[in-house]
Protein backbone atom coordinates (compact mmCIF):
# COMPACT_ATOMS: atom_id res chain seq x y z
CA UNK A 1 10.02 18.12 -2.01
CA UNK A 2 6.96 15.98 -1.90
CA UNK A 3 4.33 17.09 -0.29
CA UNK A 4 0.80 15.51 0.55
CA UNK A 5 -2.26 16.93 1.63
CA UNK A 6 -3.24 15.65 5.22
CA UNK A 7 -6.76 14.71 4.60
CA UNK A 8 -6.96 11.80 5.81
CA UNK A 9 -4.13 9.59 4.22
CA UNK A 10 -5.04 8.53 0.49
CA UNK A 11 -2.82 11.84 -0.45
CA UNK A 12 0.27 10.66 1.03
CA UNK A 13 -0.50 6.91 0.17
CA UNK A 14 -0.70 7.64 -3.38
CA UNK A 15 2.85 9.82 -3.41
CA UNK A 16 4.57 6.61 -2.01
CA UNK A 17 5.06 5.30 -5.48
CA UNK A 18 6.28 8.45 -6.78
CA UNK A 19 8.83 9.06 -4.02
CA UNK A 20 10.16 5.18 -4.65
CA UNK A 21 10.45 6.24 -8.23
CA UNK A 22 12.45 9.36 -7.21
CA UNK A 23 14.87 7.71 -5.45
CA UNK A 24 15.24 5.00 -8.05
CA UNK A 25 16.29 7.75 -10.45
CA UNK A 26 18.90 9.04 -8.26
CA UNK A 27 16.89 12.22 -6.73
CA UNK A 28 16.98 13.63 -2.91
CA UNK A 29 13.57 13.38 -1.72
CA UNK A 30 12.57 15.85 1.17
CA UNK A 31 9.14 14.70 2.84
CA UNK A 32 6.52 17.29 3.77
CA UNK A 33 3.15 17.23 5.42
CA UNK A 34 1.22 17.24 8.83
CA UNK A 35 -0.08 14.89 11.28
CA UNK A 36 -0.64 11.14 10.30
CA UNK A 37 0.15 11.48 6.55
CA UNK A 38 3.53 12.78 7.72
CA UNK A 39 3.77 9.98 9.84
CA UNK A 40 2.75 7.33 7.17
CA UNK A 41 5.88 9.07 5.06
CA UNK A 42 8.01 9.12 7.90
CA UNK A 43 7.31 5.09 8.69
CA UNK A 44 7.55 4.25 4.95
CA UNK A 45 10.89 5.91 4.25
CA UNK A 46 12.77 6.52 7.52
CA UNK A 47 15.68 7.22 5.56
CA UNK A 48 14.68 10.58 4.25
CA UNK A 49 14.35 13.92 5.77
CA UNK A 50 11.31 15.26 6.65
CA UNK A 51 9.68 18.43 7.69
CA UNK A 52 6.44 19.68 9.14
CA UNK A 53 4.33 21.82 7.10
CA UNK A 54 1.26 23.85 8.80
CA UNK A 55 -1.84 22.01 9.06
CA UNK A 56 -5.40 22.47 7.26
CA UNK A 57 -7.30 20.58 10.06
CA UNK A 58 -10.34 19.96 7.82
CA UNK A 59 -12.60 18.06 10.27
CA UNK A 60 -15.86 16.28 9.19
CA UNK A 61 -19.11 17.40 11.05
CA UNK A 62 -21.04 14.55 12.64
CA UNK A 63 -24.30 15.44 10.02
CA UNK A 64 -22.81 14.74 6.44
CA UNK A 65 -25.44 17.72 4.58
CA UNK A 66 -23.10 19.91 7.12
CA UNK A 67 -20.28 19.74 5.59
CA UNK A 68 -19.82 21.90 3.01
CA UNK A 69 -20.71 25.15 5.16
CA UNK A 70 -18.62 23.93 7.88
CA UNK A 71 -15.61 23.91 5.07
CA UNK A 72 -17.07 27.52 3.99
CA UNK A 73 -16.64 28.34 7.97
CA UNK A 74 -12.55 26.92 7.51
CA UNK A 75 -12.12 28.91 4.90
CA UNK A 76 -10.30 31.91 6.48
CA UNK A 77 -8.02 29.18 8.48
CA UNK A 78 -7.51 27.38 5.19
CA UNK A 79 -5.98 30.61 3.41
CA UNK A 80 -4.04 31.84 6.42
CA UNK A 81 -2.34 28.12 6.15
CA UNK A 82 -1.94 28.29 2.15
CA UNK A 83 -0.08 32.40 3.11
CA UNK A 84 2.06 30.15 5.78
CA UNK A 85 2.77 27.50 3.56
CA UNK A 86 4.04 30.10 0.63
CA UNK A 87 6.87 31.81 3.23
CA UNK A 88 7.83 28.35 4.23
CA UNK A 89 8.62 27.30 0.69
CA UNK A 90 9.91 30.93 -0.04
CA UNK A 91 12.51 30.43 2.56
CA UNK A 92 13.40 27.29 1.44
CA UNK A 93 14.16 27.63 -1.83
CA UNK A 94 16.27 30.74 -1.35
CA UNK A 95 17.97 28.43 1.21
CA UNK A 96 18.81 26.40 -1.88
CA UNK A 97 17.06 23.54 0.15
CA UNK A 98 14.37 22.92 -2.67
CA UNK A 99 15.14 22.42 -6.54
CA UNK A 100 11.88 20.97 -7.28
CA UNK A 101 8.37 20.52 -5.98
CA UNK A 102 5.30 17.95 -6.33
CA UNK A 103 2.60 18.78 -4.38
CA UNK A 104 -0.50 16.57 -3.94
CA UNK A 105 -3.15 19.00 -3.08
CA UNK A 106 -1.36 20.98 -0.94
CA UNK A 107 -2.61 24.57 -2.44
CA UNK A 108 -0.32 26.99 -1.34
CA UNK A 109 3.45 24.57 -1.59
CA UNK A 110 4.94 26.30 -5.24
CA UNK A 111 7.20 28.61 -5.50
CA UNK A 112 7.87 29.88 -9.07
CA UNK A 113 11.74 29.68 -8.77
CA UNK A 114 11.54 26.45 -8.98
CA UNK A 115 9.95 23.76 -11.39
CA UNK A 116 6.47 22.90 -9.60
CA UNK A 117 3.91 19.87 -10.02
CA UNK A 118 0.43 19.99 -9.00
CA UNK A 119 -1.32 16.41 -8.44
CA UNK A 120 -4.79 15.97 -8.30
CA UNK A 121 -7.56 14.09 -9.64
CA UNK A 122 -9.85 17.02 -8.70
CA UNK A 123 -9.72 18.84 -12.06
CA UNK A 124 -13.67 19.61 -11.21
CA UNK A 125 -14.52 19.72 -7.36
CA UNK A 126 -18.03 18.66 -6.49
CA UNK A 127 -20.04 20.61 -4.21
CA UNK A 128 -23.17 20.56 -5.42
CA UNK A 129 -25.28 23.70 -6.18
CA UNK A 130 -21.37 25.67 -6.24
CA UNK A 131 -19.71 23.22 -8.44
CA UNK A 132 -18.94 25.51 -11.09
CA UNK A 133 -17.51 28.32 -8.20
CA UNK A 134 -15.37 25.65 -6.80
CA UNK A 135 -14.66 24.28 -9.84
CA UNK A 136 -12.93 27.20 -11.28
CA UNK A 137 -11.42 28.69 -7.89
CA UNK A 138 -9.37 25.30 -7.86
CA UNK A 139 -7.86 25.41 -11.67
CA UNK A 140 -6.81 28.73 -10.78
CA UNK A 141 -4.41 27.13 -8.33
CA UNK A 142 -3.72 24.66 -10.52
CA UNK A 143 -2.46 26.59 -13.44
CA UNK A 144 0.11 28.86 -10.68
CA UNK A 145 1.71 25.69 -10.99
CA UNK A 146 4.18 24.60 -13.99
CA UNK A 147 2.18 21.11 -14.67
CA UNK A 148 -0.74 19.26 -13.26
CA UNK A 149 -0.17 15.49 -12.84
CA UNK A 150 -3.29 13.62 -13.07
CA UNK A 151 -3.25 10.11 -11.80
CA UNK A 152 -5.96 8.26 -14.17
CA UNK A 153 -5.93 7.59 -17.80
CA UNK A 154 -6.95 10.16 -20.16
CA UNK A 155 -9.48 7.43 -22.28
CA UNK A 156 -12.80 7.68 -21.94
CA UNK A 157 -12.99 4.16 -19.62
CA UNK A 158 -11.18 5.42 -16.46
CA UNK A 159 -11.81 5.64 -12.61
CA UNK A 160 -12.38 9.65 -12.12
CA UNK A 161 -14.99 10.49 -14.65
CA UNK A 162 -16.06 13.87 -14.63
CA UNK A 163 -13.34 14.71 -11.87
CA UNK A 164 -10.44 14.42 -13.39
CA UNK A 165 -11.72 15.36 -17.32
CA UNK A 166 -12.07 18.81 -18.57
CA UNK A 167 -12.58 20.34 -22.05
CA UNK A 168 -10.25 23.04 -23.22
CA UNK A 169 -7.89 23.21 -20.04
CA UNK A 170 -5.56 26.32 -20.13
CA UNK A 171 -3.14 24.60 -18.16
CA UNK A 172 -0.89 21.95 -19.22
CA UNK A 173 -2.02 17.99 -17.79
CA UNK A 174 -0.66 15.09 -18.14
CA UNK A 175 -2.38 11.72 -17.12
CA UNK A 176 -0.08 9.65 -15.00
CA UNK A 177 -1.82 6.32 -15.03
CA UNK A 178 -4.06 4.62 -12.23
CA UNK A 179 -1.26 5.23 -9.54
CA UNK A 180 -0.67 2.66 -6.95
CA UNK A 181 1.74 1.90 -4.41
CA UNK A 182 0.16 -1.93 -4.04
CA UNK A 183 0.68 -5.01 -6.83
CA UNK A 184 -1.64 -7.55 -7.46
CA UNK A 185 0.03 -11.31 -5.96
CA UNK A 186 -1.51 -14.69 -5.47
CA UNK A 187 -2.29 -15.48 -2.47
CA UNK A 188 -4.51 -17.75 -0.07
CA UNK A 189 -7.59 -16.83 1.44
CA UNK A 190 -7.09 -15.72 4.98
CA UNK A 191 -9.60 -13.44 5.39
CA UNK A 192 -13.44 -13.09 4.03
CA UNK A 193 -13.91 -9.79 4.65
CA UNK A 194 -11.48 -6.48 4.82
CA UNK A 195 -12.62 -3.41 6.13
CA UNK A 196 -10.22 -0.45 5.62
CA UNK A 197 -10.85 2.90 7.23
CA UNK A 198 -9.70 6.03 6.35
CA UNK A 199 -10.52 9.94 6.41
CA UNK A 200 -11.00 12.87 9.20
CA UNK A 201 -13.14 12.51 12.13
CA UNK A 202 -15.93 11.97 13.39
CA UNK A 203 -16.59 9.94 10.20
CA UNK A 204 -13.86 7.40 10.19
CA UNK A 205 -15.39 6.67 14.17
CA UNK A 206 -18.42 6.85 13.07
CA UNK A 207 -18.04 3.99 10.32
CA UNK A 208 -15.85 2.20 12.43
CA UNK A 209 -18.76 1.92 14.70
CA UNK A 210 -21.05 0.58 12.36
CA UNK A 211 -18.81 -2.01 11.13
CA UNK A 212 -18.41 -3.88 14.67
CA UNK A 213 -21.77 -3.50 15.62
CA UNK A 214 -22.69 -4.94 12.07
CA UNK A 215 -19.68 -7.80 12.16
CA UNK A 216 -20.51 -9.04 15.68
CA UNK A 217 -21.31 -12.47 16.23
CA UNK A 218 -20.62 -13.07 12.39
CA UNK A 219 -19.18 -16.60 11.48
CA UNK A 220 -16.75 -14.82 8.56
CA UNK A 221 -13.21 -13.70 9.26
CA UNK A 222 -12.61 -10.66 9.49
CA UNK A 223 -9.88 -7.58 9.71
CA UNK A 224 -10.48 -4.28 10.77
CA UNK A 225 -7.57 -1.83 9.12
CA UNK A 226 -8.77 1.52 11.91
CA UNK A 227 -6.54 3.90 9.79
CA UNK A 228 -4.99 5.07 13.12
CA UNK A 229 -1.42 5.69 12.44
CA UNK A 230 0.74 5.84 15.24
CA UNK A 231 4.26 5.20 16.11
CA UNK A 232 3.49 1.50 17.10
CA UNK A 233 1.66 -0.83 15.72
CA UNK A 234 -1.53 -2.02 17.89
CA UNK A 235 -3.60 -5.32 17.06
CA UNK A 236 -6.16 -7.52 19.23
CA UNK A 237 -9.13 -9.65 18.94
CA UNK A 238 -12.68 -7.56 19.79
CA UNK A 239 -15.76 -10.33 19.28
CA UNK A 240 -13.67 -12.27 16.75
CA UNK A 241 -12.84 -9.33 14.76
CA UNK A 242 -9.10 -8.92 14.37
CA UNK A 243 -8.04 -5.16 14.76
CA UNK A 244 -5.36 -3.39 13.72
CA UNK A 245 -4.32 0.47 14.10
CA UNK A 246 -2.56 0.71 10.94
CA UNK A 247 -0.58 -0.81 8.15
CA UNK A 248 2.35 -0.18 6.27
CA UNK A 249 2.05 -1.12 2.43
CA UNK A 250 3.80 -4.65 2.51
CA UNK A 251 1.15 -5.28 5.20
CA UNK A 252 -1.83 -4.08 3.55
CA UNK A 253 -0.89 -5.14 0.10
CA UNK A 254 -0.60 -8.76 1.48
CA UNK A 255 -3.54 -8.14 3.69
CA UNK A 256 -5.83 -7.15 0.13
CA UNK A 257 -4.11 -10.03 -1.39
CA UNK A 258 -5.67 -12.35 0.99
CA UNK A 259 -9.24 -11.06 1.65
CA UNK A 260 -12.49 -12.31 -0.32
CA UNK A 261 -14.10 -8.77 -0.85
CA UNK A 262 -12.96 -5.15 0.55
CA UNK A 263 -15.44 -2.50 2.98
CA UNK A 264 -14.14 0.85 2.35
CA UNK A 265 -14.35 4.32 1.45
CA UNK A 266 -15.03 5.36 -2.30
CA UNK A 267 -11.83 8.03 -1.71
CA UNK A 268 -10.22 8.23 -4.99
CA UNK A 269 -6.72 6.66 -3.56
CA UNK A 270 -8.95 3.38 -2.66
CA UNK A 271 -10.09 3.08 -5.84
CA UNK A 272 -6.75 3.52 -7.52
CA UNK A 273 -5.63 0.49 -5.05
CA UNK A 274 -8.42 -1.79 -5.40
CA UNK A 275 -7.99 -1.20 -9.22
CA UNK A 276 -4.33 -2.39 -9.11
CA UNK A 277 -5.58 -5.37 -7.09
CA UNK A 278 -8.55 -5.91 -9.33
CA UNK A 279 -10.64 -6.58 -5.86
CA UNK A 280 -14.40 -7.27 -5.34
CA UNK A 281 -15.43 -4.46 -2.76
CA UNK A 282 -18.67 -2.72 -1.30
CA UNK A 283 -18.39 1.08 -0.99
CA UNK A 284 -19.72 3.30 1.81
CA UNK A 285 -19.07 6.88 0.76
CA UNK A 286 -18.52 9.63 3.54
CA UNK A 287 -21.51 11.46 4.50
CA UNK A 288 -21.69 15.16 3.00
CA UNK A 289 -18.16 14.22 0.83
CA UNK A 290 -19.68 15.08 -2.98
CA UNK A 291 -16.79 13.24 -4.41
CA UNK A 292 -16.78 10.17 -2.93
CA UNK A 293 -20.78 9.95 -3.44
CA UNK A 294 -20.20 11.22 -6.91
CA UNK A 295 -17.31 7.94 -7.16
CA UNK A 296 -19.62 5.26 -5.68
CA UNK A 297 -22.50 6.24 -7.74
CA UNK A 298 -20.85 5.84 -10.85
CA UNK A 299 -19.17 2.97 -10.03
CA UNK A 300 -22.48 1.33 -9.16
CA UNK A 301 -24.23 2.06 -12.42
CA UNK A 302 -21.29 0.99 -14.34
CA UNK A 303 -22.38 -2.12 -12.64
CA UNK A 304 -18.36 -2.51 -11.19
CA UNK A 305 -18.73 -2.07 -7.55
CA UNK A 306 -21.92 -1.90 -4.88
CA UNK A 307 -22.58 1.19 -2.28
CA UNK A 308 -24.80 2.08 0.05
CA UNK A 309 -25.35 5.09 2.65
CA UNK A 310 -23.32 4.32 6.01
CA UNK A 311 -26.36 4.38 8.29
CA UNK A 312 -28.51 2.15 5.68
CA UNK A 313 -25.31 -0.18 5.92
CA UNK A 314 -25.73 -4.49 6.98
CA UNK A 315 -24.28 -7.55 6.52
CA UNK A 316 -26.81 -8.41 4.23
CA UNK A 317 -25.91 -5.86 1.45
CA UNK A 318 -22.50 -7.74 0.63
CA UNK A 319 -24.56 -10.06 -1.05
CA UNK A 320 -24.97 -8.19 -3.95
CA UNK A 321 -21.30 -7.96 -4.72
CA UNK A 322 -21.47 -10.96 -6.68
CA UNK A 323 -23.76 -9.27 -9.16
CA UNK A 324 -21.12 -6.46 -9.83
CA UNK A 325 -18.04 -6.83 -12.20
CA UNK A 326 -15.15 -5.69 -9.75
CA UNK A 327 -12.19 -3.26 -10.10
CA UNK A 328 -10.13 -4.17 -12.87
CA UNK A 329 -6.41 -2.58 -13.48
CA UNK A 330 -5.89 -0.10 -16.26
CA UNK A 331 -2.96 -0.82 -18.79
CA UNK A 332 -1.53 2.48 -19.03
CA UNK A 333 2.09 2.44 -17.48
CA UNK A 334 3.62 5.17 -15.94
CA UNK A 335 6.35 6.70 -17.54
CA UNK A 336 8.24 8.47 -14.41
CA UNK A 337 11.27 9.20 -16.59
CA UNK A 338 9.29 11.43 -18.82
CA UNK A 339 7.50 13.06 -16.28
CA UNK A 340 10.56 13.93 -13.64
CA UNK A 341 12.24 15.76 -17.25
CA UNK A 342 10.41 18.80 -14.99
CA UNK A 343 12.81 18.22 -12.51
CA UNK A 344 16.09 16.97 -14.76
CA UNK A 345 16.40 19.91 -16.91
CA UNK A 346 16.81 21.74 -13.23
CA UNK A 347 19.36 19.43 -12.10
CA UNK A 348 21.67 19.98 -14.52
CA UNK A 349 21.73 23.51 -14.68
């Protein structure tokens, strides 16, 4: 079973890779999530089986500093969901359904019968002034689980930082590599600007906002990826912006490929993409979302990529992404074979 967190869809984009490499080593893959990363699985590999797993339904507030308490307010929904997901898996592996699990955030999908794989790059988990709390409350999930796959490189230049480092970790990591599902190709201009959405709402709205009112009347090209997944496909001209709901990875890899600079999120998933792609971007971090603040900022005083608040956000700052180095792709390879041992040694009993 794979098994993505539904928060917004980095989670599931980032497990695409690892399901490919599955099936390339001859395992059954059995999809799990909720709502549009489910979908996103479900469009990428029709082939498979799927099944619905119960939903966090983590939703943004509209005022960024509220986020964190309105996550503290979730938190009795959010463990009832972890209980629901812990039968679910229960009953599946004493089905005989399940011989192996890699779950991407999704806290309560283990099941100790069974060889499990936790993947984050959340070894710390900003939230400010509770850091530390939050910190520790989420290794102790992490070590229920019989690895922790951590998709960065362990050297001290890599894309996580302080998120996905520790000191004197009492549970067994291994660092996976910058994991994408997109390869760098050469390709010609089409577009001078990308914007790629992404995340819960209001936010993603919010941004999306911004970004035509900003783009009107501009003389660039542009394409506006909404992040709307949906069972069709949906693209159309608005002030000579081209729009599209979603894409699939051929698309959006090509799309990348093709565009001058890149206006997204500074979720970790993005990064890991850009990275691959070695893209020139401009970062607008989501309002209350310590990580992806914590991401931008660093990224800006390593002098790689530019960021700004969204509601400081104009045309104007995209100037200064000449003046930054750009994502560049990390050599570490990953070595699936090695890692799905976890799950070989269980096949062959």
């Amino acid at each position: 079973m794979v098994a993505p967190l539904h928060w917004g869809l980095g989670h599931a984009t980032r497990c695409i890779p690892i399901v490919q490499e599955l099936l390339k080593n001859n395992f059954n893959v059995l999809l799990a999530s909720d709502g549009a990363a489910l979908l996103l699985l479900q469009k990428e590999f029709p082939q498979l089986p799927s099944i619905a797993l119960p939903p966090y339904n983590i939703v943004y507030p509209k005022k960024g500093k509220n986020f964190k308490w309105k996550l503290l307010q979730k938190l009795p929904h959010i463990q009832k969901t972890i209980i629901s997901e812990k039968k679910l898996i229960k009953t599946l592996v004493a089905e005989g359904k399940i011989d192996g699990i890699i779950s991407d955030n999704r806290l309560g999908v283990f099941n100790k019968n069974v060889p499990s794989v936790f993947v984050t790059h959340q070894l710390n988990v900003l939230t400010g002034n509770t850091t530390y709390v939050t910190s520790k409350m989420h290794q102790k999930i992490i070590k229920k689980f019989d690895e922790c796959w951590v998709p960065d490189v362990e050297a001290p230049i890599n894309l996580s930082g302080k998120l996905g480092h520790i000191k004197n970790a009492d549970f067994p990591i291994k660092y996976i590599g910058a994991l994408s599902r997109l390869q760098k190709k050469e390709a010609p201009k089409k577009y001078d600007i990308l914007a790629v959405l992404s995340g819960p709402e209001p936010q993603r709205t919010l941004l999306e906002e911004k970004l035509l009112e900003a783009f009107k009347g501009t003389d660039k090209s542009v394409l506006l990826v909404q992040g709307l997944v949906s069972m069709n496909q949906k693209s159309y001209v608005l002030d000579g912006i081209s729009i599209t709901n979603f894409m699939q990875t051929e698309q959006l890899e090509e799309a990348i490929n093709q565009s001058e600079i890149v206006i997204s999120r500074s979720g970790y998933t993005t990064l890991l993409d850009l990275a691959a792609l070695e893209k020139k971007a401009f970062f607008i971090p989501t309002p209350g979302q310590y990580e992806q603040k914590y991401l931008a900022k660093r990224l800006k005083s390593l002098g790689i990529v530019p960021s700004c608040k969204q509601d400081k956000f104009t045309l104007e700052k995209l100037h200064k992404i000449p003046l930054y180095k750009g994502l560049t792709a990390f050599g570490m390879e990953t070595n699936f074979k090695e890692l799905f041992g976890l799950f070989e040694r269980e096949r062959k009993l």
